[in-house]
C-alpha atoms as a PDB file:
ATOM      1  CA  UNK A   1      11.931 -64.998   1.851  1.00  0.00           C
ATOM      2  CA  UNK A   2       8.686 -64.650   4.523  1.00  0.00           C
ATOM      3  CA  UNK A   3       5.625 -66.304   4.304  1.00  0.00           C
ATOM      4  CA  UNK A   4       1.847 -65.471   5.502  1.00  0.00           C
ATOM      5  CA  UNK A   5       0.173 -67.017   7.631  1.00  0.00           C
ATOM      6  CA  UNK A   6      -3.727 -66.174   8.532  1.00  0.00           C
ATOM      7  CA  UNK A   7      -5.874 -68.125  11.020  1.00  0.00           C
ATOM      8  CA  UNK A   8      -9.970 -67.892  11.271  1.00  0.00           C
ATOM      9  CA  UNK A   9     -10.167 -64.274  12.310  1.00  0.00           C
ATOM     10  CA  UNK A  10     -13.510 -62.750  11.986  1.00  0.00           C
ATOM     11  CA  UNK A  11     -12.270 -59.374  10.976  1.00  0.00           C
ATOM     12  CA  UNK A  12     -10.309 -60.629   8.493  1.00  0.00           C
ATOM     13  CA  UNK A  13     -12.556 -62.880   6.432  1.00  0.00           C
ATOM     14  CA  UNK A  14     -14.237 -59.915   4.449  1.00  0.00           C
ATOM     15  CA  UNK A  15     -10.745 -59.327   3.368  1.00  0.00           C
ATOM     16  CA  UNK A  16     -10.108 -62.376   1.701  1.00  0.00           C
ATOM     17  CA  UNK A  17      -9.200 -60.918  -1.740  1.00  0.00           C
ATOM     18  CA  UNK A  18      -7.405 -57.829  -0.510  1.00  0.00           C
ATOM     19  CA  UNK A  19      -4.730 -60.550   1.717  1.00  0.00           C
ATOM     20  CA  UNK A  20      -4.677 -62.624  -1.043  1.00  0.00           C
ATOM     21  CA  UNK A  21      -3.743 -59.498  -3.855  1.00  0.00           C
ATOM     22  CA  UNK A  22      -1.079 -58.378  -1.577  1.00  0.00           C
ATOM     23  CA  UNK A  23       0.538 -61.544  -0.670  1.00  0.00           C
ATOM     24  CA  UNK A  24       0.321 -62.077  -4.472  1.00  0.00           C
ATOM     25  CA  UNK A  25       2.072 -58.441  -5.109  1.00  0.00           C
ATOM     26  CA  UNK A  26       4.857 -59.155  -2.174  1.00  0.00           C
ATOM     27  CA  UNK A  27       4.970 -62.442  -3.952  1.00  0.00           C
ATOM     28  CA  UNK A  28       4.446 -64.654  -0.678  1.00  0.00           C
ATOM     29  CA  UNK A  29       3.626 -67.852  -0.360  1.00  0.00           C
ATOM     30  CA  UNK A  30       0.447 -67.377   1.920  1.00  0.00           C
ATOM     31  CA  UNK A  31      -1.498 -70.625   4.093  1.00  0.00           C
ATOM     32  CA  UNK A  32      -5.051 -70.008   5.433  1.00  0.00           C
ATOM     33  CA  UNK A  33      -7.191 -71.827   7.455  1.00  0.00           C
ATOM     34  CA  UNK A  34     -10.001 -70.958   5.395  1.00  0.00           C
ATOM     35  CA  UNK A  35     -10.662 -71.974   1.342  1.00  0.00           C
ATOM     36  CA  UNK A  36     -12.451 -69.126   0.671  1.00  0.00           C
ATOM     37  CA  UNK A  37      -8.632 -67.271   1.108  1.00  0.00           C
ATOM     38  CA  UNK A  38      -7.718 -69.756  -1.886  1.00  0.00           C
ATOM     39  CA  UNK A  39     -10.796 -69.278  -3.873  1.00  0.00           C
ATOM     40  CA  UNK A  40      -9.556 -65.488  -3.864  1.00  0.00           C
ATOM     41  CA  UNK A  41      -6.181 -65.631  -4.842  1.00  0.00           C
ATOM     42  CA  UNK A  42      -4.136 -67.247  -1.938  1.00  0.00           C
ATOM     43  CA  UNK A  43      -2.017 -69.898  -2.014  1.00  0.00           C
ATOM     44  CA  UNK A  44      -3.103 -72.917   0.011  1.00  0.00           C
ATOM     45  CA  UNK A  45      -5.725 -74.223   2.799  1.00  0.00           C
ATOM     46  CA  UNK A  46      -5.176 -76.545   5.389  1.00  0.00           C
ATOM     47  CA  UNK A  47      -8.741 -77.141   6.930  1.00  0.00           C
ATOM     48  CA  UNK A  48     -10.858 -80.014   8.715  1.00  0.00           C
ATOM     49  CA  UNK A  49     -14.230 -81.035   7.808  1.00  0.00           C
ATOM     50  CA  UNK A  50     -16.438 -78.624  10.312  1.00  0.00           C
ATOM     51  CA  UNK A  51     -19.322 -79.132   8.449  1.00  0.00           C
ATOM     52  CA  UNK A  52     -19.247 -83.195   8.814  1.00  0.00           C
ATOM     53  CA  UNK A  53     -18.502 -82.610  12.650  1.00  0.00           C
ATOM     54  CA  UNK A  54     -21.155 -80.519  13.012  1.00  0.00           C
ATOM     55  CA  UNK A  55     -23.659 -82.557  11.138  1.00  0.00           C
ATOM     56  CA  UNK A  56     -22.663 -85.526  13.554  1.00  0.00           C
ATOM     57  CA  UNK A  57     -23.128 -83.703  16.684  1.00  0.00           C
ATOM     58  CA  UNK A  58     -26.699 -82.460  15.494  1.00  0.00           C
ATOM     59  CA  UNK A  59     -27.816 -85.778  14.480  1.00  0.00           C
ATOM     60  CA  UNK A  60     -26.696 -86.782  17.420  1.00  0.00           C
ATOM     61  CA  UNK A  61     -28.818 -84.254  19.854  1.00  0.00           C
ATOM     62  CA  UNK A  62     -31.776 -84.262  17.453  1.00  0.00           C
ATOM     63  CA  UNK A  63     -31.849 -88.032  18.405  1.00  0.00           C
ATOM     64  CA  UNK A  64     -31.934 -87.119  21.748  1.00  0.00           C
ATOM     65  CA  UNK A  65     -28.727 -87.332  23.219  1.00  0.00           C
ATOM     66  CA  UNK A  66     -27.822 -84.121  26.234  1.00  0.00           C
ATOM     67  CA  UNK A  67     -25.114 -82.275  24.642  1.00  0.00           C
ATOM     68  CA  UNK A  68     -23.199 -82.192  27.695  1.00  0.00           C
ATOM     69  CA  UNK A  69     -22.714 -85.906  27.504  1.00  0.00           C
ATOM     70  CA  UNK A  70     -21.091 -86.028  23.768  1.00  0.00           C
ATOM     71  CA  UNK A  71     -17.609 -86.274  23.826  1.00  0.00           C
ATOM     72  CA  UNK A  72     -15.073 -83.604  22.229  1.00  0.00           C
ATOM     73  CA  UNK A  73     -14.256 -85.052  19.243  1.00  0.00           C
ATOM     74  CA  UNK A  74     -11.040 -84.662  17.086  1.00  0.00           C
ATOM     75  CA  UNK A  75     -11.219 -83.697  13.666  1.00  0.00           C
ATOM     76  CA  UNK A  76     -10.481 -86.746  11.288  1.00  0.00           C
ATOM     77  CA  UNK A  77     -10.780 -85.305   7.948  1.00  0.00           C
ATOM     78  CA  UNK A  78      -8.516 -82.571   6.564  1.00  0.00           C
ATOM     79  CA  UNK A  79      -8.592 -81.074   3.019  1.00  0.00           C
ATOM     80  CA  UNK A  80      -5.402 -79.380   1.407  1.00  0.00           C
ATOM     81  CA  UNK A  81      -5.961 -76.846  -1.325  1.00  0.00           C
ATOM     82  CA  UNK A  82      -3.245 -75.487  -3.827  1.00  0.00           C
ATOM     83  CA  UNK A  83      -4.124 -72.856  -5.953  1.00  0.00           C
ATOM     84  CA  UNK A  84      -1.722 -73.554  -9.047  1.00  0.00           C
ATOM     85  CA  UNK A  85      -2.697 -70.084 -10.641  1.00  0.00           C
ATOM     86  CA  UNK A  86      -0.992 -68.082  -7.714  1.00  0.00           C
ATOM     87  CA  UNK A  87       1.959 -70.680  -7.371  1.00  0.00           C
ATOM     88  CA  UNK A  88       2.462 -69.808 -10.895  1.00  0.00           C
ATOM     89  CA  UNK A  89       2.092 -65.831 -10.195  1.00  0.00           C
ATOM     90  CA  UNK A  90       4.864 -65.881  -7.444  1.00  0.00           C
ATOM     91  CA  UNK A  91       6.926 -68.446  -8.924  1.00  0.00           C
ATOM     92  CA  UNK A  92       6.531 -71.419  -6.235  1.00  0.00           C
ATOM     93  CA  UNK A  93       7.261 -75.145  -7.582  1.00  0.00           C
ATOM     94  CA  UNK A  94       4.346 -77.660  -6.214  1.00  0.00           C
ATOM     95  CA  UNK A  95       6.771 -80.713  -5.855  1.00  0.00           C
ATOM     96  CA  UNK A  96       4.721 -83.021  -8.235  1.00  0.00           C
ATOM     97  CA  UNK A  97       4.592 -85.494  -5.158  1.00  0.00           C
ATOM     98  CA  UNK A  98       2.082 -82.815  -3.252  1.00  0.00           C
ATOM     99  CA  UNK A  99      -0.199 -82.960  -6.467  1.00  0.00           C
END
């Protein structure tokens, strides 16, 4: 059994639905980086909160602060997204534990 992977990939992201169908088709479980892969028929998303970090680091210049004196951050917010639909479609079990 394989598996797909995709990572944020600016050539693929106005492909979301075609991945998603053929991962579907090849019935493979499929993980994205993005939610908008999930939204169009892929299995699950793994992402952080970009928006929130972003929104901190503007605040924090719009205040006044040089950006080359804020510090890298880590992310500390993820978000995991099953799409039960497609689990169903390609016959994966979501351990009820994961739900």
């Amino acid at each position: 059994m394989g598996a797909l992977i995709t990572i944020r990939n600016f050539l693929l992201n106005r492909y979301e639905k075609q991945v998603a169908n053929l991962a579907i088709k090849h019935r493979l479980p499929s993980m994205h980086e993005r939610i908008d892969y999930v939204q169009a028929g892929g299995l699950m998303s793994y992402l952080t909160d970009d928006a929130g970090n972003y929104q901190r680091y503007a605040h924090r210049i719009l205040k006044g602060t040089n950006p080359a004196d804020l510090p890298i951050e880590q992310p500390t917010k993820f978000e995991f997204v099953i799409n039960l639909k497609t689990a169903k479609q390609i016959g994966v079990t979501i351990p009820t534990n994961v739900l």
